[in-house]
C-alpha atoms as a PDB file:
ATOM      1  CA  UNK A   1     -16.443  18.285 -14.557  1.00  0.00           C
ATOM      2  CA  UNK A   2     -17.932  14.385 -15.106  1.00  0.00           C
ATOM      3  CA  UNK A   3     -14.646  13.728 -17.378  1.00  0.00           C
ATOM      4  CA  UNK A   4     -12.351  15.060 -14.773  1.00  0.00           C
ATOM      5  CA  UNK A   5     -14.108  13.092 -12.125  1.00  0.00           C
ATOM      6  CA  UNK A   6     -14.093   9.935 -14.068  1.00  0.00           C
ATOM      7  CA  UNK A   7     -10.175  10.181 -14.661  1.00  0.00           C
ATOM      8  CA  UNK A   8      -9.501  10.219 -11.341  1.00  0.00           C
ATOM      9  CA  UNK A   9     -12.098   7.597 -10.087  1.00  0.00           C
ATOM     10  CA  UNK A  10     -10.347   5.253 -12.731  1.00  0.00           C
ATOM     11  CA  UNK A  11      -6.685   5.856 -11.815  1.00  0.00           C
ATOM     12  CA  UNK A  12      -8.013   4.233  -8.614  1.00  0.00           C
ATOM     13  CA  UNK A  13      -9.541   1.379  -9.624  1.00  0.00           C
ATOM     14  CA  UNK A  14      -6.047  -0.420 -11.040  1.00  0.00           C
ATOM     15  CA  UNK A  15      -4.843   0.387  -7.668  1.00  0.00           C
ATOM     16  CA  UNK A  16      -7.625  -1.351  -5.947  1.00  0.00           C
ATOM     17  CA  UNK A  17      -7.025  -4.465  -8.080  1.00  0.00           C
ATOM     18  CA  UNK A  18      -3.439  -4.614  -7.552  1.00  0.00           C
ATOM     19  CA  UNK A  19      -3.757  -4.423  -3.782  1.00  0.00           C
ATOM     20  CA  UNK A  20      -6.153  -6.922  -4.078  1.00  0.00           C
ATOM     21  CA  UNK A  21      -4.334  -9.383  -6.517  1.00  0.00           C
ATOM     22  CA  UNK A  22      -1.230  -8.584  -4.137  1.00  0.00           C
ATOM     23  CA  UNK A  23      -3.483  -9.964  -1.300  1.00  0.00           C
ATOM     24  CA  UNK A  24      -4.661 -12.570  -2.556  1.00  0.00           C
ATOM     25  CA  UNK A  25      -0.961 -13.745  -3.551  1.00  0.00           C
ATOM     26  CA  UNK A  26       0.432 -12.623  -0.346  1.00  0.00           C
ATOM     27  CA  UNK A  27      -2.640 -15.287   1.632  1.00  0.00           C
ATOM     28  CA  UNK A  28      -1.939 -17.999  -1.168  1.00  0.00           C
ATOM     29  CA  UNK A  29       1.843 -18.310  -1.870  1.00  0.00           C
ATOM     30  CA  UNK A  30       1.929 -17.375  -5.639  1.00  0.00           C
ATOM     31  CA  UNK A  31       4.376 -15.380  -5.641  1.00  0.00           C
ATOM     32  CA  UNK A  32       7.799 -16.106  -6.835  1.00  0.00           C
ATOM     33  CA  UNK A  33       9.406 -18.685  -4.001  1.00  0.00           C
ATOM     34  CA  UNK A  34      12.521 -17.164  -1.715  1.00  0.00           C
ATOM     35  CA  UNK A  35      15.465 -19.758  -1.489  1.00  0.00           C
ATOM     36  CA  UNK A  36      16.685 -19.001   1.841  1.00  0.00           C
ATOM     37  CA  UNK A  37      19.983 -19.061   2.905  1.00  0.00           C
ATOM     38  CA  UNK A  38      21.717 -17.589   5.877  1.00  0.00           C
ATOM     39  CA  UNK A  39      21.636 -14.060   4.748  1.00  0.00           C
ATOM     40  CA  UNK A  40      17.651 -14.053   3.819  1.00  0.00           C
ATOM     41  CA  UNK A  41      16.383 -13.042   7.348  1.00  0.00           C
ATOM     42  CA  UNK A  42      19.010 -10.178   7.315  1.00  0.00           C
ATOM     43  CA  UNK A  43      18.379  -8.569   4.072  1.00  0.00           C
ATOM     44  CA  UNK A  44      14.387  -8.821   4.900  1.00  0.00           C
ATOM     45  CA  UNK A  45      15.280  -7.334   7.900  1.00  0.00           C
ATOM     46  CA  UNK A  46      16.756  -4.202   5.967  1.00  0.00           C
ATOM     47  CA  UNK A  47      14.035  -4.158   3.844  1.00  0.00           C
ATOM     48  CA  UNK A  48      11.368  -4.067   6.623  1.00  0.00           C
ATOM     49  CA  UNK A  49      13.908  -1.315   8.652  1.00  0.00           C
ATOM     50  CA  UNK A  50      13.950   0.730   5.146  1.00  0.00           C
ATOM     51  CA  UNK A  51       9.671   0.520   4.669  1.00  0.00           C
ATOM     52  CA  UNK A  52       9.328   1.355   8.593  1.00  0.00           C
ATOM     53  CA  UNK A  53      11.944   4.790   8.299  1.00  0.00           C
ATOM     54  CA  UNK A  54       9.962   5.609   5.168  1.00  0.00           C
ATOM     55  CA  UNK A  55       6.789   8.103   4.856  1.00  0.00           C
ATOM     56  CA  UNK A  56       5.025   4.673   3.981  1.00  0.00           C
ATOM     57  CA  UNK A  57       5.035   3.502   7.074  1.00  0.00           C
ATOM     58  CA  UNK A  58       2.581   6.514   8.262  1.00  0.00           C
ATOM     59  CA  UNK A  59       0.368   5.874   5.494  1.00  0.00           C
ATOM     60  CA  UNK A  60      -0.013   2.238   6.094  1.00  0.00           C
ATOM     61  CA  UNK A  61       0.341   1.482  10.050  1.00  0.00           C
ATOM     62  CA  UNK A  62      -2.116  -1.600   9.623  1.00  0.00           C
ATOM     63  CA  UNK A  63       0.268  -2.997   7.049  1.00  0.00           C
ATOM     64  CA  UNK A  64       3.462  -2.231   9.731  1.00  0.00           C
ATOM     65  CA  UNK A  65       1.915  -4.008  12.190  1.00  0.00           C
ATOM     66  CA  UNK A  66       1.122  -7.088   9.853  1.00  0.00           C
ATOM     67  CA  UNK A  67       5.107  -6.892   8.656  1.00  0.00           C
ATOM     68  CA  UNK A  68       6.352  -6.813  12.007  1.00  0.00           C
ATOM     69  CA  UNK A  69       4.652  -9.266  13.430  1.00  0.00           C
ATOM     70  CA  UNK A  70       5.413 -11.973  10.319  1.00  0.00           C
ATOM     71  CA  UNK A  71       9.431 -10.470  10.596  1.00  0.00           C
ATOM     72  CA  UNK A  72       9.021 -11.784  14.364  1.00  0.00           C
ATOM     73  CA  UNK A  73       7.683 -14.962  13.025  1.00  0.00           C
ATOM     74  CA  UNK A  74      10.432 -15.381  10.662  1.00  0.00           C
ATOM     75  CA  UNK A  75      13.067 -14.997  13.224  1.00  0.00           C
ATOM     76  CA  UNK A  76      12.291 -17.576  14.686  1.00  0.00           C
ATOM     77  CA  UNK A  77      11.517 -19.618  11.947  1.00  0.00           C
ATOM     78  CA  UNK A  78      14.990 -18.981  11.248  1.00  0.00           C
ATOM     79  CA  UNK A  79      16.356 -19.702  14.935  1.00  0.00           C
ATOM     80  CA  UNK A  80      14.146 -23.049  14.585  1.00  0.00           C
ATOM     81  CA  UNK A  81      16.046 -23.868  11.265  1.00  0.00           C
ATOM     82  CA  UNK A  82      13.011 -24.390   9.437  1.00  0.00           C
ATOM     83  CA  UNK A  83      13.952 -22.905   5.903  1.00  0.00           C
ATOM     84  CA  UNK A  84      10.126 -23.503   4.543  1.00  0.00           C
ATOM     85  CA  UNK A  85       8.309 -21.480   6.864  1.00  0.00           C
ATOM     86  CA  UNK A  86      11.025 -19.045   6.928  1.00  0.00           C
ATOM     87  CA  UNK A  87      10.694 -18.815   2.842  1.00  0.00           C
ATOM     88  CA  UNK A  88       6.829 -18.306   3.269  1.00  0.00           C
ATOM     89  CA  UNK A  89       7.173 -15.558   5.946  1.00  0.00           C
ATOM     90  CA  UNK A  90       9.806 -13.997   3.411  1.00  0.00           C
ATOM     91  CA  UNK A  91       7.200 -13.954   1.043  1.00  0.00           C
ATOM     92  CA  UNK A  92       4.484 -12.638   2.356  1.00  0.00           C
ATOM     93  CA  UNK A  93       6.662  -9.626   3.713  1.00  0.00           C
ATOM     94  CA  UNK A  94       7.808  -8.953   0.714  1.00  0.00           C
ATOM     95  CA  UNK A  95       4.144  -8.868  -0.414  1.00  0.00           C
ATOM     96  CA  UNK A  96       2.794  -7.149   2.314  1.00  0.00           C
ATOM     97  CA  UNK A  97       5.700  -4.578   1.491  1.00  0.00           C
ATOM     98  CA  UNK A  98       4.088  -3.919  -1.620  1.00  0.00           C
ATOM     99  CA  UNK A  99       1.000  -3.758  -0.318  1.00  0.00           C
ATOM    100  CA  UNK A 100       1.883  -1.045   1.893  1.00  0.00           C
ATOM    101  CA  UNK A 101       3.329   1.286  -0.364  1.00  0.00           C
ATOM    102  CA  UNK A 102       0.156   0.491  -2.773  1.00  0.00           C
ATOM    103  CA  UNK A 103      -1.547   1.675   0.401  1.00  0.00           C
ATOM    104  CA  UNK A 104       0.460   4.497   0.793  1.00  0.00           C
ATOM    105  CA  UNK A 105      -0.042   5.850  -3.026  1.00  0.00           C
ATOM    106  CA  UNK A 106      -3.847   5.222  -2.805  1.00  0.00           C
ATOM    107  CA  UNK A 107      -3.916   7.501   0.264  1.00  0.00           C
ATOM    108  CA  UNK A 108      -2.346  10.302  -1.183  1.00  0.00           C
ATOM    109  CA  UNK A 109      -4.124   9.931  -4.765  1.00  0.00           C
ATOM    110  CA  UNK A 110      -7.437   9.477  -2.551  1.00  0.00           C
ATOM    111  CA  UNK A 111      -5.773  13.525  -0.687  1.00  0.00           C
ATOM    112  CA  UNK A 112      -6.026  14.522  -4.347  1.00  0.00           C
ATOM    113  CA  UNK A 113      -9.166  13.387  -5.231  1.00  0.00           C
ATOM    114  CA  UNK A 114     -10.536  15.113  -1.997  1.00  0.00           C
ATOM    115  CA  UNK A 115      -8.668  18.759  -2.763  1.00  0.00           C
ATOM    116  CA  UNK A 116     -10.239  18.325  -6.120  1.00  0.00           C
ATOM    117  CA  UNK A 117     -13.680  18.261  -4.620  1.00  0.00           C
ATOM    118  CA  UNK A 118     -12.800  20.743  -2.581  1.00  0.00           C
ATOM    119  CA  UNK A 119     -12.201  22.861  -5.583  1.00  0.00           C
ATOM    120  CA  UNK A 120     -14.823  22.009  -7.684  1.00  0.00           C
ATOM    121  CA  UNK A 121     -17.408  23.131  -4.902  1.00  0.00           C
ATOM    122  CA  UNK A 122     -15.642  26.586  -4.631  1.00  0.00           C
ATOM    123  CA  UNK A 123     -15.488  26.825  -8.424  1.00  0.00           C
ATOM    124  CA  UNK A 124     -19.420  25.794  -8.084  1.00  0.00           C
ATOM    125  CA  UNK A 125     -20.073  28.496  -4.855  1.00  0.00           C
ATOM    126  CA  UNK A 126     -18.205  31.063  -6.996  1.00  0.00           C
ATOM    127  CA  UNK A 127     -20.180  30.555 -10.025  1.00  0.00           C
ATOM    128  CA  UNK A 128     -23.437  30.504  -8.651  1.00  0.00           C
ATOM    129  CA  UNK A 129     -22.813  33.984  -7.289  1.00  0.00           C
ATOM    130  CA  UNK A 130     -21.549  35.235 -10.030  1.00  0.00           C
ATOM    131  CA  UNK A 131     -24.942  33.987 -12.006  1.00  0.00           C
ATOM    132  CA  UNK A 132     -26.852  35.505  -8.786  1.00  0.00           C
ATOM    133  CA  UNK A 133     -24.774  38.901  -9.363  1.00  0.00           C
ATOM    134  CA  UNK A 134     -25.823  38.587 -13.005  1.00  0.00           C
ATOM    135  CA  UNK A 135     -29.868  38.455 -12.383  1.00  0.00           C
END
């Protein structure tokens, strides 16, 4: 039972570390740098549209909230024509993007994790009265 425990418990811990690296590159600007141009805002915009009509967006609303706001901020980063901010709000969507489906796929491995239990203390009630059944 340990072993099975311990597999799962250590799929999530290269999750956790990726969402945090992620973060931390998101806050800091390490990530690869967007050359913006006039159709930069538009694709991010379909990219954002694409996260939001996916089940990700459920799984992560704190994320959503963080992307649309920055996608607002962008806008008008792009209506003020100032192509720097614009290529750091790019950036960090993109990251936060990530983030949320990182988010997303540690939910539903965390769902897993919890059935699991869930099964493991049946398989435990079950066995304990077959032992009892047995005295």
């Amino acid at each position: 039972m340990k072993p099975f425990i311990n597999k799962i418990v250590s799929n999530f811990i290269p999750k956790v570390v990726m969402i945090s690296l992620l973060t931390f590159i998101s806050f800091n600007g390490l990530a690869k740098k967007f050359k913006v141009d006039k159709n930069t805002y538009f694709e991010l915009e379909g990219a954002v549209n694409a996260v939001l009509a996916s089940p990700v967006a459920d799984s992560a609303p704190l994320e959503m909230k963080f992307i649309k706001e920055k996608l607002t901020l962008a806008k008008q980063a792009k209506a003020d024509r100032d192509r720097k901010l614009e290529a750091q709000y790019t950036e960090q969507i993109y990251a936060d993007i990530e983030i949320a489906k990182l988010r997303a796929e540690l939910n539903q491995l965390n769902d897993v994790l919890l059935n699991k239990r869930d099964q493991v203390s049946e398989a435990q009630l079950y066995l304990k009265e077959l032992q009892d059944r047995l005295k």
